[in-house]
Structure formats: C-alpha cells, structure tokens
Protein backbone atom coordinates (compact mmCIF):
# COMPACT_ATOMS: atom_id res chain seq x y z
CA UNK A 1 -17.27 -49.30 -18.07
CA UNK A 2 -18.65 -47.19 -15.27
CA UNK A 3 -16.67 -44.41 -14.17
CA UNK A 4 -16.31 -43.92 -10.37
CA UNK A 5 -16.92 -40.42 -9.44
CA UNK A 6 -14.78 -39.80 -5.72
CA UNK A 7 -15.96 -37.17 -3.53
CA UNK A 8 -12.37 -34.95 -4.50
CA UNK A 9 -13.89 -34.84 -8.21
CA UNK A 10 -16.97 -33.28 -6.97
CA UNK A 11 -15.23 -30.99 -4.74
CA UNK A 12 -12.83 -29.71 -7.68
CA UNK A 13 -15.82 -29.54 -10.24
CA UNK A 14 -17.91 -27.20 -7.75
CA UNK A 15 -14.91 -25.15 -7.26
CA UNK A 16 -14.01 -25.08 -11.20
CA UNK A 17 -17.38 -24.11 -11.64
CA UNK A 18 -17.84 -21.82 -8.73
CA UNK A 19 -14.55 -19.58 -9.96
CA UNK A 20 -15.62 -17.18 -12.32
CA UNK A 21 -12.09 -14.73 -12.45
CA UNK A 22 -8.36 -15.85 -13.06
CA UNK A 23 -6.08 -14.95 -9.84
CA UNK A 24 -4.98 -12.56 -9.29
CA UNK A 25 -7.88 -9.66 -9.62
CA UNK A 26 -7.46 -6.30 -8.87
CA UNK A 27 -8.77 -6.70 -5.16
CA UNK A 28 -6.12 -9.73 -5.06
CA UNK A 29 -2.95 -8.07 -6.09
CA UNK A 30 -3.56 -5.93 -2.86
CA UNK A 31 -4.12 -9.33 -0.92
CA UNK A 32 -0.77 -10.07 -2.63
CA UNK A 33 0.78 -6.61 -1.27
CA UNK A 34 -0.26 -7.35 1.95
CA UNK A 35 0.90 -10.65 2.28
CA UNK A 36 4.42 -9.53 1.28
CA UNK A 37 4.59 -6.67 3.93
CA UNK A 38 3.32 -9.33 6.84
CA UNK A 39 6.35 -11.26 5.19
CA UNK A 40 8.69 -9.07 5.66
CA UNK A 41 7.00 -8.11 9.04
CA UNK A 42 7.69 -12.18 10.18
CA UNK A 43 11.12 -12.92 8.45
CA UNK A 44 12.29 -9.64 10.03
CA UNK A 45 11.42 -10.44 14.15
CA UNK A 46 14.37 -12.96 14.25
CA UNK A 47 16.58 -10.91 13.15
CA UNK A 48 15.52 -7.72 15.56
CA UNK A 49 15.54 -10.18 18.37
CA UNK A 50 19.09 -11.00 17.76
CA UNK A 51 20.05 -7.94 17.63
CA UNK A 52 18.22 -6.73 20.71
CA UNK A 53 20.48 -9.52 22.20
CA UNK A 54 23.46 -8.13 20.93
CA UNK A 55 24.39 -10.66 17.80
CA UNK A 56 25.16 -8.47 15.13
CA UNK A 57 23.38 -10.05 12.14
CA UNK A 58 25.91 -8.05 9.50
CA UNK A 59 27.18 -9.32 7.11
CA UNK A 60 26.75 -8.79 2.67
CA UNK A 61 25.13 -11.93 2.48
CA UNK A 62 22.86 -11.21 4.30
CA UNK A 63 21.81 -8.25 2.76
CA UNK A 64 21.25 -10.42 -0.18
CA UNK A 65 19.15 -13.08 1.66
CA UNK A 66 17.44 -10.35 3.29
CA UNK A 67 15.76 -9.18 -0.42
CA UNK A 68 15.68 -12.22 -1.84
CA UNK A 69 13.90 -14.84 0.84
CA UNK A 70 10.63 -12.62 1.48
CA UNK A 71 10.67 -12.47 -2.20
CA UNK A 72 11.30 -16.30 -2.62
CA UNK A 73 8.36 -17.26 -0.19
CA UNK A 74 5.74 -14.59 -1.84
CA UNK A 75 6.52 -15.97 -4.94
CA UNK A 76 5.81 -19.29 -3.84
CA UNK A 77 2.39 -18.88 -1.74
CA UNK A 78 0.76 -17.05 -4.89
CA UNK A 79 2.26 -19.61 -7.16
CA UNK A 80 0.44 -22.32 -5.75
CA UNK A 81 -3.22 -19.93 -5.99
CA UNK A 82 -2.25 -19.10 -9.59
CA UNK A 83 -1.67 -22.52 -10.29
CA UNK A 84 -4.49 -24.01 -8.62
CA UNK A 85 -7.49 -21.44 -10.54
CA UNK A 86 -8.52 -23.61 -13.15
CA UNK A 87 -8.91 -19.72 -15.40
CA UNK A 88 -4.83 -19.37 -15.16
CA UNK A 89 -3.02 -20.60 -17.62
CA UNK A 90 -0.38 -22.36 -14.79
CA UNK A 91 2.59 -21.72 -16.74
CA UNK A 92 5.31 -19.17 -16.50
CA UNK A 93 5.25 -17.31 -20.37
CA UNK A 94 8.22 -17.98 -21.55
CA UNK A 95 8.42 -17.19 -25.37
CA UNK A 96 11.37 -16.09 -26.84
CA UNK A 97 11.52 -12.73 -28.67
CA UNK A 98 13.00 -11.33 -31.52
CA UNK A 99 16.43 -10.42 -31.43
CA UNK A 100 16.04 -7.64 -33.83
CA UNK A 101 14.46 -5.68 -30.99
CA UNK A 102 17.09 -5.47 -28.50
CA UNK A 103 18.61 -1.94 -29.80
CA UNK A 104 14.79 -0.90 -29.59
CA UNK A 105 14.89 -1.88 -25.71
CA UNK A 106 18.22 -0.91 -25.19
CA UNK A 107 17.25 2.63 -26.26
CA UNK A 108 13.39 2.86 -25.01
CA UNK A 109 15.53 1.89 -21.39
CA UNK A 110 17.84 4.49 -21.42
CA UNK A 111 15.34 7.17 -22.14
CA UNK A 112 12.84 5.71 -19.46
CA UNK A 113 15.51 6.13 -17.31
CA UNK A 114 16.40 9.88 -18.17
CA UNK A 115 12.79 10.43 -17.59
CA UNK A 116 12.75 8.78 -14.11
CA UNK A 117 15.83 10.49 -12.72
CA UNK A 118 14.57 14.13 -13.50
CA UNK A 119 11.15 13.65 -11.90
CA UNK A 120 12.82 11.95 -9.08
CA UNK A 121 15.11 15.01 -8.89
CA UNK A 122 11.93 16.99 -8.14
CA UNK A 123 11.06 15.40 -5.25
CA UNK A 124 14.81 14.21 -3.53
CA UNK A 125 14.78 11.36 -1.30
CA UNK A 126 15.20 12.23 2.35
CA UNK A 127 18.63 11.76 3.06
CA UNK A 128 18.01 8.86 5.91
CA UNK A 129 16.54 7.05 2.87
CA UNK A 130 19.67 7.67 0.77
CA UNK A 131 21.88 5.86 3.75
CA UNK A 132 19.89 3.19 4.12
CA UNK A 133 20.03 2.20 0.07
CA UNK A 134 24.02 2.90 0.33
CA UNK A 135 23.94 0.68 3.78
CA UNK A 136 22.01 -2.13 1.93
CA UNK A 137 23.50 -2.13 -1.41
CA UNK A 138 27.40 -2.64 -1.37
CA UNK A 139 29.58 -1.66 -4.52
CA UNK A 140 30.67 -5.78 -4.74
CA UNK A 141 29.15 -8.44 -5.89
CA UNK A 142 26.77 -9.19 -3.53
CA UNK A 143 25.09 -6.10 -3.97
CA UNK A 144 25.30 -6.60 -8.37
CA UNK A 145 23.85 -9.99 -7.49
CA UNK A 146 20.80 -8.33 -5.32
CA UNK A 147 20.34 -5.09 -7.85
CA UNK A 148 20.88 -6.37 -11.14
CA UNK A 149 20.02 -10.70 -10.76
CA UNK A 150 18.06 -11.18 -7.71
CA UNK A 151 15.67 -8.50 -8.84
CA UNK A 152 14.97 -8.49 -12.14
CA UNK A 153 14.15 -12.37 -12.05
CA UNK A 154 12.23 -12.44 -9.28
CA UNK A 155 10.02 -9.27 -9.65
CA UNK A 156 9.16 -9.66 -13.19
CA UNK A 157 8.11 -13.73 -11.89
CA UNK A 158 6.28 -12.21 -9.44
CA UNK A 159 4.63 -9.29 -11.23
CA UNK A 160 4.19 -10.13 -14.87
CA UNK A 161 4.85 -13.69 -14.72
CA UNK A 162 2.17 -14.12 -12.57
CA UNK A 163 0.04 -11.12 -11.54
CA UNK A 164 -0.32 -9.48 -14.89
CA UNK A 165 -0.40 -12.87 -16.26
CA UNK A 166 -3.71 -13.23 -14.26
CA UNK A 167 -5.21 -9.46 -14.54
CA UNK A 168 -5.03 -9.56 -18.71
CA UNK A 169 -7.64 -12.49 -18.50
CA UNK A 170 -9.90 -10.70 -15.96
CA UNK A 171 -9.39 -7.12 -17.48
CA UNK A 172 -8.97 -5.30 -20.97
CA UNK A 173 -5.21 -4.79 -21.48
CA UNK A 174 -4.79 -0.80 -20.62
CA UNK A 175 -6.48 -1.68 -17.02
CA UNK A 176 -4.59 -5.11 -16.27
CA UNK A 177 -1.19 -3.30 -17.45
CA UNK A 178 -1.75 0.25 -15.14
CA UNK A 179 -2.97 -1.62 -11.99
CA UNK A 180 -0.11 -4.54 -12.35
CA UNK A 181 2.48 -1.26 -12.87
CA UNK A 182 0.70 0.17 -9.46
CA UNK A 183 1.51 -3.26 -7.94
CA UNK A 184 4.56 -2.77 -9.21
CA UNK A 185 5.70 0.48 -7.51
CA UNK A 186 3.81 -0.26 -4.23
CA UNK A 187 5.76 -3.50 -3.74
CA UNK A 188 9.13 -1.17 -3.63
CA UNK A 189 7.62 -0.03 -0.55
CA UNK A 190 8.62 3.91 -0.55
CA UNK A 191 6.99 6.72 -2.59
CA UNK A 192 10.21 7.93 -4.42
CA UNK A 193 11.06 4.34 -6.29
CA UNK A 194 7.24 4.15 -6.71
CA UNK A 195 7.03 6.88 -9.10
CA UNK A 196 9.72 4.99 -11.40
CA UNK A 197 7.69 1.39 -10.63
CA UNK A 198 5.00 3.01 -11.81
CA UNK A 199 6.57 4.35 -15.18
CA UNK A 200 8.90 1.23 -15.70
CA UNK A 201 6.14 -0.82 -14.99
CA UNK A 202 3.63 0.14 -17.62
CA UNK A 203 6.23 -0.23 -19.90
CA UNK A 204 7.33 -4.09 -19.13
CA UNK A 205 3.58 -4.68 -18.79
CA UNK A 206 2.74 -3.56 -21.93
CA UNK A 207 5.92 -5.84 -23.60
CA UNK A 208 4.60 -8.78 -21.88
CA UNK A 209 0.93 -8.26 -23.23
CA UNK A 210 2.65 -8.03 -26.78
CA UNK A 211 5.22 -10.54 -26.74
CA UNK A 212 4.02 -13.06 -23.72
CA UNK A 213 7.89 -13.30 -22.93
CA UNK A 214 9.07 -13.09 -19.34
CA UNK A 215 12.52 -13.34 -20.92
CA UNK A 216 12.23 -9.75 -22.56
CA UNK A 217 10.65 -8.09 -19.39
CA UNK A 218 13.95 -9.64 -17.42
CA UNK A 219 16.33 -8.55 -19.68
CA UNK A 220 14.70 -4.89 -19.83
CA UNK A 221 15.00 -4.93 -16.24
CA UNK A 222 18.31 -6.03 -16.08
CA UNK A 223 19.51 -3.05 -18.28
CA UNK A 224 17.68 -0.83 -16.04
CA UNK A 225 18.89 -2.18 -13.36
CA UNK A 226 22.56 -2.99 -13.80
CA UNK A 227 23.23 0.82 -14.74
CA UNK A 228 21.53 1.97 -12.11
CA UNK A 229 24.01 0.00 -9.69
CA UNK A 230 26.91 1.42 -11.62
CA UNK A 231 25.79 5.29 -11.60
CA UNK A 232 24.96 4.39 -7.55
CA UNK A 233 28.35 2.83 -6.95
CA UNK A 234 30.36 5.55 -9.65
CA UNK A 235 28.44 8.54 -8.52
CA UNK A 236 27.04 8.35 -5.03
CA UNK A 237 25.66 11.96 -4.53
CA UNK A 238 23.93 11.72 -7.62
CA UNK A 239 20.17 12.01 -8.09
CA UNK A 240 20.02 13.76 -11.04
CA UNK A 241 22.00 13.65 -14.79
CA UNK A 242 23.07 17.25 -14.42
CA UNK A 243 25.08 16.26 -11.08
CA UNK A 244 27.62 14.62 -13.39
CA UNK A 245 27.35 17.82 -15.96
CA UNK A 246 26.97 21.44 -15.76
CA UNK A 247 23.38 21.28 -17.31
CA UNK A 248 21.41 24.26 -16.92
CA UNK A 249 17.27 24.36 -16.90
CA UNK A 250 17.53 24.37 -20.65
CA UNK A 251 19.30 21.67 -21.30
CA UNK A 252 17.65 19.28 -18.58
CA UNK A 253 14.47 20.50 -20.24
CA UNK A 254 15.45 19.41 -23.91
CA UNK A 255 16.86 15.82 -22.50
CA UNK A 256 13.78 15.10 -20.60
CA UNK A 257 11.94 16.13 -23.77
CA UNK A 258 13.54 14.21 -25.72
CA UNK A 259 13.40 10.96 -24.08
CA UNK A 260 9.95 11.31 -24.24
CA UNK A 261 10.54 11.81 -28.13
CA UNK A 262 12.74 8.56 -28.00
CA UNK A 263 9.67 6.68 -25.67
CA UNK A 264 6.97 7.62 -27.68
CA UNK A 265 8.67 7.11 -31.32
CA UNK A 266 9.38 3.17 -29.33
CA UNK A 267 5.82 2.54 -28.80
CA UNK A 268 4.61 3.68 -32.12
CA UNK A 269 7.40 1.06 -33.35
CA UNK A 270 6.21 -1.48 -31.21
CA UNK A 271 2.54 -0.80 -32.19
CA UNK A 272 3.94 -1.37 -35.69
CA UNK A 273 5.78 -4.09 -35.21
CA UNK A 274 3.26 -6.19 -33.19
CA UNK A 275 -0.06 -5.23 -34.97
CA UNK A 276 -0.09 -8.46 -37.59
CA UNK A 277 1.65 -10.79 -34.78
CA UNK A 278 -0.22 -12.72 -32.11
CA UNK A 279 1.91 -13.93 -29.27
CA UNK A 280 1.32 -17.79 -28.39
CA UNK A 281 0.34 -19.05 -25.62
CA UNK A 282 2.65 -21.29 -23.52
C-alpha cells in the first residue's frame, strides 16, 4: 500500500536534515541568557507600574513568585526548542544514583563551599547588594521554599537538564561542562554569586556527564543551598568563615587549602568510581 507523503512530512524531513547541532550550542545558551533577562525585563513592568501608582506589591509570596515565574516561563520556551531538535534526546535525565555516594557529595559540598566563601571574602559585596538579598530572602518559609526548593529544581532543569544536556552532544565534555558552568553563573545575574556559579557549576556539570542524573545535581544543590539559607538567616553579617571564629591568615589559609585537598581527593574518587561505568541513556 502506497504511503501518502503530506506536505508537514516534507517540511519536518528538510528541517531534520537541515539541523546539524543539538540545542542548545554555545552561541544558544547566550540566546538563552538573553531571553531570561528580557523576561525578567517584561514580568517586571507590571509590577513597577503599580507601584508608580502607589499599590504596594509587598508581600513574601511574592518574593517567591517573583524568582520562580521568570524561571517557570524560560524553562518552558527552551523546552519546547530542546524538544523539538530532532539531535536532543527530549527527555529530562533522570537516572537514579548510587546511594553509596551521598557522604562523597555531602563532603565534596561542604568544601566547595569553604572555597567559595573565602574568595568571595576577597572581593565583598557592596553593601546595597547585601540589603537587597536580606530584603528578598526572608528567614521563613517562603524564603527556604525560594533558596533551598524553588532553586535547586528549577536551575539544575534549566541548566543541566537541558542546556548541558544539549552542549555534551555538540561539544567534548571539558568544553560543554565550563561553558554550561559560565551559563550558570551569568544567569545569577551579579559578578559576586558568579564566581561561586562558576565553581559550583563545573562541579554539578561534571556529575551529570558521569551519572546522567538530574536527581544528584538537585540534591547537591539543595545541600548547598539549604546551608547557605541557614548561615544567611543565623549569621547575617557574615561573608566569611572566620566572622563566626577568631581565625587568623593562617588558619583561613590551611582551611581553604584543605578543601581543595578534600575537592580534589573527590574527583580522583569519582574518576575511580565512574571509569568502568557508562551512564544510560533515558
């Protein structure tokens, strides 16, 4: 029987065979970048009108919504390109992972996050910044919800689900995980929690190449994260692990040094661990 061959099919075939990288590429995820800051540029007129006529849009709810809709519609709009390239896979990778590597991550986080706050700590944040993260993140559960949920779900979606995802089958791994991490920092919009996107990035990127499990990137982030809300709420003033401690030069020197011990002794164990394992595909 004769098979009837509809205009459509030719369209998709010409497209399928006109595509020749998975989406994102590099030049993409900066498409991607922009199309989140026009985002926020658009969901963020309503509310300045309102408050140029003197409704007070206030509120911790708010500040949720506020993170998480941009988010929500970014997510969506690049969804539908991933889906639609015939060289992406179309499916969020959601493998499990073994539970015997939890301590591993528990530990590898901590010391990624020692690292973070003392080069931070070199560069403070301007203390307008500082207000404005205090003014936007309550100590309730609104603001647990936006730090430690909201965000590690939908960024990791967003940025290994979906744009490192696509940049491993267009690049070798090193180059899809340090531009996705770049991504990464640039979408937090301000130089100071770019330099810990950057390093927490490469990181989750480089767990998702080995494992293929948005679940492990999430719960990594999550860690990160939820003690990061706690030392913000507990410890306000603090930018730096010797605010909480009398810790001279010496001392900050040998901590920083030695969660880089603790960081580098983690990959070699990953390296180990993964080298006669192939993740599946989903």
């Amino acid at each position: 029987m004769n098979q009837i061959i509809t205009e459509t099919d030719v369209k998709e075939s010409q497209f399928e065979s006109e595509v020749k990288m998975a989406y994102p590429s590099i030049q993409q995820g900066w498409g991607i970048l922009g199309l989140f800051l026009l985002i926020v540029i658009v969901y963020s007129i309503p509310l300045g009108i309102l408050q140029i006529m003197g409704i007070e849009m206030e509120g911790d709810l708010l500040s949720l919504l506020n993170y998480v809709v941009p988010l929500l519609i970014l997510i969506f709009v690049t969804r539908i390109r991933w889906k639609k390239n015939p060289l992406n896979k179309g499916v969020l990778a959601l493998n499990s992972f073994p539970i015997a590597l939890i301590p591993i991550v528990v530990v590898m986080t901590l010391a990624f996050m020692l690292v973070n706050m003392e080069i931070t700590s070199w560069v403070p944040m301007p203390e307008w910044l500082v207000e404005m993260f205090k003014n936007a993140i309550k100590p309730n559960i609104y603001g647990f919800l936006t730090v430690a949920i909201a965000a590690p779900i939908l960024e990791e979606v967003l940025m290994r689900g979906i744009v490192l995802d696509g940049l491993l089958r267009n690049y070798k791994p090193w180059k899809a995980i340090l531009w996705s991490s770049i991504f990464f920092g640039v979408l937090h919009l301000n130089p100071w929690q770019f330099v810990v996107g950057l390093l927490v990035g490469f990181a989750l990127g480089y767990l998702y190449w080995k494992t293929k499990s948005l679940y492990l990137c999430i719960f990594i982030h999550f860690i990160n994260n939820s003690i990061s809300f706690y030392l913000m709420m507990r410890y306000p003033d603090m930018s730096n692990i010797s605010d909480l401690y009398e810790f001279g030069i010496i001392s900050r020197v040998s901590i920083f040094a030695l969660a880089i011990f603790i960081i580098w002794q983690s990959y070699r164990f990953f390296e180990s661990y993964f080298k006669d394992q192939v993740p599946k595909e989903n």
